[in-house]
C-alpha atoms as a PDB file:
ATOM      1  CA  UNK A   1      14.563 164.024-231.107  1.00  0.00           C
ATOM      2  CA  UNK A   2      14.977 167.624-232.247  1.00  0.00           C
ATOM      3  CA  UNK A   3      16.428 166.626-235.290  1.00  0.00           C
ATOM      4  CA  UNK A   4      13.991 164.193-235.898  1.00  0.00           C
ATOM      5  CA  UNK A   5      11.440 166.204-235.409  1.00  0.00           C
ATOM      6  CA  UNK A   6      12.734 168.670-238.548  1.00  0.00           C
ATOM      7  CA  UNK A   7      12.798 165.826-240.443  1.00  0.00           C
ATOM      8  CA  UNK A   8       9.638 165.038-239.374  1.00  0.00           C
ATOM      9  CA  UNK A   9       8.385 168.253-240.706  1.00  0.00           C
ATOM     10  CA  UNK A  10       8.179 167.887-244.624  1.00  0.00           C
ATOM     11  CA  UNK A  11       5.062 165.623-242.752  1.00  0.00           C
ATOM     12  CA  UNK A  12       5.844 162.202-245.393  1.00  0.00           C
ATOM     13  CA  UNK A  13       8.460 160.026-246.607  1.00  0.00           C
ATOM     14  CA  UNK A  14       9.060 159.968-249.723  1.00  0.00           C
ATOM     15  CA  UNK A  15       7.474 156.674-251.474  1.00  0.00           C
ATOM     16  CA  UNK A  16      10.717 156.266-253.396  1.00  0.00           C
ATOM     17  CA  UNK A  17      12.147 154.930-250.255  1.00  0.00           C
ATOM     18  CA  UNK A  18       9.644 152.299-249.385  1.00  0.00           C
ATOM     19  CA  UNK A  19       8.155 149.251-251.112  1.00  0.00           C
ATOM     20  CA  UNK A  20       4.543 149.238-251.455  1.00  0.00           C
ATOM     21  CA  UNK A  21       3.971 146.384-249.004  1.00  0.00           C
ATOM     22  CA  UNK A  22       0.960 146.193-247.085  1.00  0.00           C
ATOM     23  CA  UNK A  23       1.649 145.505-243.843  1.00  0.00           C
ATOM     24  CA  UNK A  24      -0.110 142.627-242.224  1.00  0.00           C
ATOM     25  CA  UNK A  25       0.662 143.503-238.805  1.00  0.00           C
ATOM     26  CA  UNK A  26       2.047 146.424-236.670  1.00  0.00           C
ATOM     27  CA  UNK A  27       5.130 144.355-235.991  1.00  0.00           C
ATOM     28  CA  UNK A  28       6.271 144.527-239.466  1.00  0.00           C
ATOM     29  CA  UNK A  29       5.326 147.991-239.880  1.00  0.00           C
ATOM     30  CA  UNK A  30       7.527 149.273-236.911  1.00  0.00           C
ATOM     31  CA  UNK A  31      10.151 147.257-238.247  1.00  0.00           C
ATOM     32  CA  UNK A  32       9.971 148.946-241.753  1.00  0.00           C
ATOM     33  CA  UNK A  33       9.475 152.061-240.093  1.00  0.00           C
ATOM     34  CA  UNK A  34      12.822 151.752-238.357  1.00  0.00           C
ATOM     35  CA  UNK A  35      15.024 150.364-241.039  1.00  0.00           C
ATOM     36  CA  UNK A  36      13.525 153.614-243.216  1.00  0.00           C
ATOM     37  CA  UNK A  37      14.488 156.034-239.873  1.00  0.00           C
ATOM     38  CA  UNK A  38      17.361 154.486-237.712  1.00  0.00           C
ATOM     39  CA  UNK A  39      16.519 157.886-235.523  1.00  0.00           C
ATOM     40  CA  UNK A  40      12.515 156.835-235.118  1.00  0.00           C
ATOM     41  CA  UNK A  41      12.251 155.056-231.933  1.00  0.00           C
ATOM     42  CA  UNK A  42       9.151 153.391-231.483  1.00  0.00           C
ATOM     43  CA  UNK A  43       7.714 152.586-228.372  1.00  0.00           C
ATOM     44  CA  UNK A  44       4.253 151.571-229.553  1.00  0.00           C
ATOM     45  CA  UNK A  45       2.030 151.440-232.482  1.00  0.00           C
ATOM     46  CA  UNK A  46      -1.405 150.512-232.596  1.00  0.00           C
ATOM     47  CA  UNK A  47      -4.567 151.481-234.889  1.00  0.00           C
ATOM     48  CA  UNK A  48      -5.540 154.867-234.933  1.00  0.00           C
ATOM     49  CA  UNK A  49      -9.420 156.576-235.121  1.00  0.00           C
ATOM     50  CA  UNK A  50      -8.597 156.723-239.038  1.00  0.00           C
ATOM     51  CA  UNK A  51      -8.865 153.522-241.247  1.00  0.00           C
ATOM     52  CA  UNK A  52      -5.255 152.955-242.813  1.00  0.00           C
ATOM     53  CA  UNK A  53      -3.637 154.935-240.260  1.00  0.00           C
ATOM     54  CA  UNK A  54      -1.337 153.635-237.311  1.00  0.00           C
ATOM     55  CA  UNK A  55      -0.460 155.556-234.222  1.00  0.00           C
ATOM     56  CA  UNK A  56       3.289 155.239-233.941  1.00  0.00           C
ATOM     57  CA  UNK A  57       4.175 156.477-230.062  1.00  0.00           C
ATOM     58  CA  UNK A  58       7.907 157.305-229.598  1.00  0.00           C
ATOM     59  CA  UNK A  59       8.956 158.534-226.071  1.00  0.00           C
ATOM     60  CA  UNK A  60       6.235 161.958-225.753  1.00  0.00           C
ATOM     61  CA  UNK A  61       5.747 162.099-229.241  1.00  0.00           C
ATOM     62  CA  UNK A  62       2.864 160.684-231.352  1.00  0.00           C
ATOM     63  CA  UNK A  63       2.936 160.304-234.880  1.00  0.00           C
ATOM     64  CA  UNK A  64       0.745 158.563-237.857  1.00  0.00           C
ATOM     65  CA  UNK A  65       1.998 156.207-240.434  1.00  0.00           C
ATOM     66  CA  UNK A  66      -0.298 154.732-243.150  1.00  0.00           C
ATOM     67  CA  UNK A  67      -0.823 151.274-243.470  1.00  0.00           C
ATOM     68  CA  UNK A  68       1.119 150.433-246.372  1.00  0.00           C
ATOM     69  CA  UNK A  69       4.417 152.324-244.661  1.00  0.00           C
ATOM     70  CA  UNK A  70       4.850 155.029-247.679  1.00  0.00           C
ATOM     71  CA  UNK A  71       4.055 157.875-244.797  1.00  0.00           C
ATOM     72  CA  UNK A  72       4.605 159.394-241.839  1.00  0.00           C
ATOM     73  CA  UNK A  73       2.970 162.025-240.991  1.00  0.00           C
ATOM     74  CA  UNK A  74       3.219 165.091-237.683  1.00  0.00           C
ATOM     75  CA  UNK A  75       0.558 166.702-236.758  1.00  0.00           C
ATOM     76  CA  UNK A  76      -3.132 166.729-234.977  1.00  0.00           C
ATOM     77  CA  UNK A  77      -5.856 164.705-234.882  1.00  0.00           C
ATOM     78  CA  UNK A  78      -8.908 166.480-234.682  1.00  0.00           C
ATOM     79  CA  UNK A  79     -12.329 164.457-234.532  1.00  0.00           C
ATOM     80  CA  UNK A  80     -14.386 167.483-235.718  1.00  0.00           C
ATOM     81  CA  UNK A  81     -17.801 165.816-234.650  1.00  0.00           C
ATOM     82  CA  UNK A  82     -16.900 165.431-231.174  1.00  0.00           C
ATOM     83  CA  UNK A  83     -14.861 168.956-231.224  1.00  0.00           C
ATOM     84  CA  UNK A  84     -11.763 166.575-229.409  1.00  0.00           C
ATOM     85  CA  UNK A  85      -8.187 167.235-230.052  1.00  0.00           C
ATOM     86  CA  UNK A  86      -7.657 163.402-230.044  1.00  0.00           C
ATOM     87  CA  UNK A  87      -3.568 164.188-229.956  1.00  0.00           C
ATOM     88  CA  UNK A  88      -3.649 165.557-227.192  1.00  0.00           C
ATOM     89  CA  UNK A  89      -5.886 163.155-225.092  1.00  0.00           C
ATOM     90  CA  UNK A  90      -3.446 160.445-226.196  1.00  0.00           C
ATOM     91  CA  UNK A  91      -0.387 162.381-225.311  1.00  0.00           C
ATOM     92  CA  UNK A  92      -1.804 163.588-221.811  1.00  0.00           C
ATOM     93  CA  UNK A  93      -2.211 159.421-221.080  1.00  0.00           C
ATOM     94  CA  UNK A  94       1.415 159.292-222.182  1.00  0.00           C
ATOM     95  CA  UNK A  95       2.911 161.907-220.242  1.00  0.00           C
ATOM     96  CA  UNK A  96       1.499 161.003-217.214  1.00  0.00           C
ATOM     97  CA  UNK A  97       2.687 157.491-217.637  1.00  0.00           C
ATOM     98  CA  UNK A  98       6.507 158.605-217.984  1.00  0.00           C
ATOM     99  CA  UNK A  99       6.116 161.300-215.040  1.00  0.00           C
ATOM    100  CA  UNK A 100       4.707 158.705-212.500  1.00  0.00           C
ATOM    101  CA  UNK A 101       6.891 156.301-213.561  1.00  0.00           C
ATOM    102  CA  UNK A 102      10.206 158.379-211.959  1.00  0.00           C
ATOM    103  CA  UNK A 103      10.696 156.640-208.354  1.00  0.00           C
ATOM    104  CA  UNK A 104       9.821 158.457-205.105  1.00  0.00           C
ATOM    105  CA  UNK A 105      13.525 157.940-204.677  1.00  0.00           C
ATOM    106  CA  UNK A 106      14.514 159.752-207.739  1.00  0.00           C
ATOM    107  CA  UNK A 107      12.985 162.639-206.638  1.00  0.00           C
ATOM    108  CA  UNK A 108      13.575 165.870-204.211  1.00  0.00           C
ATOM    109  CA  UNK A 109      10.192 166.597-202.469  1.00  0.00           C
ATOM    110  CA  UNK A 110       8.907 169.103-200.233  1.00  0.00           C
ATOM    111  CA  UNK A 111       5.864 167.445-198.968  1.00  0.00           C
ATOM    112  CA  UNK A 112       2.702 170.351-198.045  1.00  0.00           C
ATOM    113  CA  UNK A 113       1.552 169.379-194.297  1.00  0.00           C
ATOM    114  CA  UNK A 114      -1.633 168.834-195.988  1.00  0.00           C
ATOM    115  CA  UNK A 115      -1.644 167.774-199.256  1.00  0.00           C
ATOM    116  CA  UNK A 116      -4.206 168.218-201.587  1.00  0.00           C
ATOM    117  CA  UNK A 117      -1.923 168.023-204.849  1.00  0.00           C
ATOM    118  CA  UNK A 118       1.427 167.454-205.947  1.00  0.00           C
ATOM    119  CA  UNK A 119       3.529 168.418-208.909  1.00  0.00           C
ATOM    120  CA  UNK A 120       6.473 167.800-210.875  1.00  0.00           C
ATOM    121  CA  UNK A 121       8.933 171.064-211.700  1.00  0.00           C
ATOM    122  CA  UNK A 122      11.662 170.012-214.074  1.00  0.00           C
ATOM    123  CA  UNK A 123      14.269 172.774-212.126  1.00  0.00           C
ATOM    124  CA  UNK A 124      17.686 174.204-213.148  1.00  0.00           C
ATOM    125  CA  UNK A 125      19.690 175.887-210.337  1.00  0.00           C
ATOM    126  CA  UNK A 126      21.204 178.646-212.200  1.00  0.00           C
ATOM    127  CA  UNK A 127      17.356 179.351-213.689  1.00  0.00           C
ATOM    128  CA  UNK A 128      15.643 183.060-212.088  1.00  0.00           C
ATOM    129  CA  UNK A 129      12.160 182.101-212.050  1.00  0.00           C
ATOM    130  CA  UNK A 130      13.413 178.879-210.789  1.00  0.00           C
ATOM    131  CA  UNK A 131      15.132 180.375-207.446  1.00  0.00           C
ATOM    132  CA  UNK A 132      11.541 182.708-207.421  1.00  0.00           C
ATOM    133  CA  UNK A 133       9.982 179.440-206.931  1.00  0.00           C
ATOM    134  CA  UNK A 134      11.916 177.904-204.159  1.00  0.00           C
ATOM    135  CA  UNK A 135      11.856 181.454-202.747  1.00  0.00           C
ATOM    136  CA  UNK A 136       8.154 180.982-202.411  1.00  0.00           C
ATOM    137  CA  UNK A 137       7.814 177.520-201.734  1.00  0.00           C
ATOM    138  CA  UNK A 138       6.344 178.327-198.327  1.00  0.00           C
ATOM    139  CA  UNK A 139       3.172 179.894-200.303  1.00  0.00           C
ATOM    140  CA  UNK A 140       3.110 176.526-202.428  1.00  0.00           C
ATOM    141  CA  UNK A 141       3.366 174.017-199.100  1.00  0.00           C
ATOM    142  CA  UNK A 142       0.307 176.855-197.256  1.00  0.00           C
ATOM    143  CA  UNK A 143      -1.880 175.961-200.766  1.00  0.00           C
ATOM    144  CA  UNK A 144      -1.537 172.158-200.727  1.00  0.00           C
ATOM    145  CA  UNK A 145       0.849 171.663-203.401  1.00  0.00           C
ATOM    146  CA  UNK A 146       3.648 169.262-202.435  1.00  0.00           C
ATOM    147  CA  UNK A 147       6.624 169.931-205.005  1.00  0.00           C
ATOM    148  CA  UNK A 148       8.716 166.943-206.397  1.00  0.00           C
ATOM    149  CA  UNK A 149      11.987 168.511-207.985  1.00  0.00           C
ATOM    150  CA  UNK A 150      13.689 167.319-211.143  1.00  0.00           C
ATOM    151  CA  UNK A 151      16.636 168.377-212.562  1.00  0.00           C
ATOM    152  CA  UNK A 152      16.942 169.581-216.216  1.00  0.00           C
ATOM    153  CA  UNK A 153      20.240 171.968-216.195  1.00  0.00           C
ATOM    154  CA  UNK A 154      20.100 173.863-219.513  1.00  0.00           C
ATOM    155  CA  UNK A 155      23.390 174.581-220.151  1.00  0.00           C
ATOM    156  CA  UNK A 156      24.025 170.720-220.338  1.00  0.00           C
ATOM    157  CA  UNK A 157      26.030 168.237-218.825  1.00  0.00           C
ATOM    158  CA  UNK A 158      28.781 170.028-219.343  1.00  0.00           C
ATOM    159  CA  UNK A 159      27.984 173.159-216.895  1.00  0.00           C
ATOM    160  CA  UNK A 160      28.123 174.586-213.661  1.00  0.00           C
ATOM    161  CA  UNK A 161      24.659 173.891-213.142  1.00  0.00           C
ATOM    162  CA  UNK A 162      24.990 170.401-213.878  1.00  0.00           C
ATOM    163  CA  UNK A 163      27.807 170.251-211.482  1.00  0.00           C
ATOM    164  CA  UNK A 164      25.697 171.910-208.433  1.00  0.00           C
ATOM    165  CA  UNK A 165      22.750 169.743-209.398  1.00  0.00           C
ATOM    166  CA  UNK A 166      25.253 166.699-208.453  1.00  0.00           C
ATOM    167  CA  UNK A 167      26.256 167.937-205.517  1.00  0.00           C
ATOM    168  CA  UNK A 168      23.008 168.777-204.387  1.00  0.00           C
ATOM    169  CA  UNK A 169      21.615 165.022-205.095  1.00  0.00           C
ATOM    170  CA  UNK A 170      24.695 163.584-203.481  1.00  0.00           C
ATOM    171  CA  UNK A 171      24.774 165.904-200.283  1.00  0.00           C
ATOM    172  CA  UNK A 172      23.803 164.880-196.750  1.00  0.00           C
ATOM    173  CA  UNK A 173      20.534 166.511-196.610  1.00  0.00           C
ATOM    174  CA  UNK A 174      19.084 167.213-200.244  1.00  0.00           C
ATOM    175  CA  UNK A 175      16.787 169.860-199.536  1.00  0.00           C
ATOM    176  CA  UNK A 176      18.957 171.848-197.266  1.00  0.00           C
ATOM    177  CA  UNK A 177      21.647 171.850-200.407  1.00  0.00           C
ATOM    178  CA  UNK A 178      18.919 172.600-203.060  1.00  0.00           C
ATOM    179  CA  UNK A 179      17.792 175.539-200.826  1.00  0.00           C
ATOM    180  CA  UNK A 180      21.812 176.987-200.314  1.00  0.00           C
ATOM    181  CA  UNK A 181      21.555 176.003-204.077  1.00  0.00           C
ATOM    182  CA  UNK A 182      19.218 177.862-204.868  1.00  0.00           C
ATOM    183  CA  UNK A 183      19.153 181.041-202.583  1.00  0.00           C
ATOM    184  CA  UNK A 184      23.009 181.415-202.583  1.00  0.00           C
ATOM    185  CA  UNK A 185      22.986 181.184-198.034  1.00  0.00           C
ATOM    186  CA  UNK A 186      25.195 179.129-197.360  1.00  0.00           C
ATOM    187  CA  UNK A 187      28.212 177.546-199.292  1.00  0.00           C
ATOM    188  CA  UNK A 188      27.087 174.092-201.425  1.00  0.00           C
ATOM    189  CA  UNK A 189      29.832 171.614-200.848  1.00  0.00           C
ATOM    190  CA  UNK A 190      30.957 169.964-203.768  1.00  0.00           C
ATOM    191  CA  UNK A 191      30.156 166.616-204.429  1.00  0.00           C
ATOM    192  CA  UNK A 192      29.614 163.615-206.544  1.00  0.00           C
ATOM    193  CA  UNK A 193      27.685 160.237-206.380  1.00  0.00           C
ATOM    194  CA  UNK A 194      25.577 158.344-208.362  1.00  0.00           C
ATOM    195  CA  UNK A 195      23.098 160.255-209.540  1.00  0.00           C
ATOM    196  CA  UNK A 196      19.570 160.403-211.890  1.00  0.00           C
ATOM    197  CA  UNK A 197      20.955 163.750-212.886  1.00  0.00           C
ATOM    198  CA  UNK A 198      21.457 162.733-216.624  1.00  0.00           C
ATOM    199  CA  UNK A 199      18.033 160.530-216.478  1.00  0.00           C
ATOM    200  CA  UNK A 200      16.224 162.952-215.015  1.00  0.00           C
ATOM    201  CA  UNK A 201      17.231 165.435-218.445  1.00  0.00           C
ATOM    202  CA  UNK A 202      16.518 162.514-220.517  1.00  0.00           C
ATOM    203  CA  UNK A 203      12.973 162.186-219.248  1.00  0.00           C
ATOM    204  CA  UNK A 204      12.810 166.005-219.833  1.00  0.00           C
ATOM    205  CA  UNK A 205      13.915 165.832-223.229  1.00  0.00           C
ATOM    206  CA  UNK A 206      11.095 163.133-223.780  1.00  0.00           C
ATOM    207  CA  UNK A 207       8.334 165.253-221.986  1.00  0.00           C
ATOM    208  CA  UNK A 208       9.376 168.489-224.382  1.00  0.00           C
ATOM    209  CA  UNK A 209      10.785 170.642-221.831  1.00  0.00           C
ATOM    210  CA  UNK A 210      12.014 173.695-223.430  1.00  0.00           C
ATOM    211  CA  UNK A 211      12.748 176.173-220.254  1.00  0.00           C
ATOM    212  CA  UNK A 212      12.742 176.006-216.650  1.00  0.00           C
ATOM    213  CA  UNK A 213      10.649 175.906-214.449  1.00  0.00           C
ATOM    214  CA  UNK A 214       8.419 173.151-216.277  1.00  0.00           C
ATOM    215  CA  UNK A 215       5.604 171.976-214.635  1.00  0.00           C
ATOM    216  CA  UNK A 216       3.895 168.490-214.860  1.00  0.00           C
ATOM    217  CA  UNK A 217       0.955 167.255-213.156  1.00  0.00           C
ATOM    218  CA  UNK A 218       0.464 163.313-212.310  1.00  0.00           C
ATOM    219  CA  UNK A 219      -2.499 163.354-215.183  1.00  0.00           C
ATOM    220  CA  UNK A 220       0.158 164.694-217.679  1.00  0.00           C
ATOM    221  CA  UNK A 221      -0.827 168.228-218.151  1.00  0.00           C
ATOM    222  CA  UNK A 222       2.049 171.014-218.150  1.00  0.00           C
ATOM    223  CA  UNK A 223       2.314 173.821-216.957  1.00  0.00           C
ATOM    224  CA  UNK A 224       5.428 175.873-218.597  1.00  0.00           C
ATOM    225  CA  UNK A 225       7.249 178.263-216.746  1.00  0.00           C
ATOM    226  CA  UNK A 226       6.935 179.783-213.600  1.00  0.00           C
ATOM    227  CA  UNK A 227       3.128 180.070-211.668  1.00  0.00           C
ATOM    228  CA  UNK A 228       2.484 182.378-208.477  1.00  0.00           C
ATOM    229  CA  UNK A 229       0.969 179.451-205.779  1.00  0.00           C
ATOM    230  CA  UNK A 230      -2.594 180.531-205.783  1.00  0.00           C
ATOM    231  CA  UNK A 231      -2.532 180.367-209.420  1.00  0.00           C
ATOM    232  CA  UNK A 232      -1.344 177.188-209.682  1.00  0.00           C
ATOM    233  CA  UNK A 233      -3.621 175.580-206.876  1.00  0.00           C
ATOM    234  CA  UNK A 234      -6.636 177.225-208.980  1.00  0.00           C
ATOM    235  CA  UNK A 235      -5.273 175.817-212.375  1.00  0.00           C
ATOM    236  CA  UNK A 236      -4.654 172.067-210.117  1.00  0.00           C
ATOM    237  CA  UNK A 237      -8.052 172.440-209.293  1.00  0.00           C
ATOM    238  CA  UNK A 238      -9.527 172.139-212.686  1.00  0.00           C
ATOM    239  CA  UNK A 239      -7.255 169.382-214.170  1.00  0.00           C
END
């Protein structure tokens, strides 16, 4: 997706490239779409606000393509009457579709006693303001806020934090092993097991996670990087 999205940036395809079909239905116009992109994966495309432009969804990522398949375009739509960044709705919807569609099982959570919200944190072990979050995950459980832990180890799969994250899923008691993870009290016992370690990263990599902590609420809204508790309870408030 990274590279796509640099190619994405000149904003068009060159009409050279394409016939000047019209298309007669989205079907064919994903099709072409594909065959002119291999990289483009298309999850969706439907009519957009604008007359001759399609919305072309593709994992977290929305894009426009006209009608007759000569562009693509990146970028905003901005419905200037109604003062609505009409992007961003759509990509809130989509967000929260992909985060609420990760199992219960596929998750490490720390449930509050009384919950009044609950958030995602895309978490690498090896990450500072990661292990300042678990550090104060008592403060998070006292405001409400049950946390539901995913893994997204920036180094790669190829890293000692990749590694721990394994072990950690695969251990006995999950939460005790994030925790020794995490603090460093205690000694994290190697392991491996079939694991969402790699989908969980995947997911990530759809949802534009760029550093760690990420935060994700169930309506799709992010919050990135690291939030004290009260802040984040007043900011889960309003969304």
């Amino acid at each position: 997706m990274k590279n796509l999205n640099k190619t994405l940036s000149a904003l068009l395809i060159s009409s050279s490239l394409l016939s000047p079909l019209l298309y007669a239905d989205t079907a064919t116009l994903q099709k072409r779409l594909v065959e002119r992109m291999p990289g483009l994966t298309v999850d969706d495309i439907k009519p957009s606000k604008v007359d001759g432009l399609y919305e072309v969804l593709s994992g977290a990522n929305i894009f426009y393509a006209s009608d007759d398949g000569k562009y693509l375009i990146q970028g905003r739509m901005i419905d200037l009457i109604a003062k609505k960044d009409l992007t961003e709705s759509r990509l809130g919807l989509v967000k929260a579709d992909l985060i609420n569609a990760v199992p219960k099982s596929e998750l490490i959570t720390f449930k509050a006693p009384i919950e009044k919200y609950k958030i995602y944190v895309f978490t690498d072990i090896d990450c500072g303001y990661c292990r300042k979050l678990h550090k104060e995950l008592d403060s998070y459980l006292a405001e409400g806020i049950s946390i539901n832990y995913l893994f997204y180890p920036r180094a790669g799969k190829d890293s000692s934090a990749y590694d721990k994250a394994v072990s950690v899923w695969c251990a006995d008691d999950k939460q005790a092993a994030l925790t020794i993870a995490k603090t460093g009290k205690g000694t994290l016992e190697t392991k491996t097991c079939v694991n969402p370690v790699e989908k969980h990263m995947a997911l990530g990599e759809s949802l534009g996670v760029r550093g760690t902590p990420m935060m994700i609420t169930p309506k799709g809204t992010i919050f990135p990087g690291y939030m004290p508790a009260k802040k984040l309870a007043e900011a889960l408030a309003t969304d």
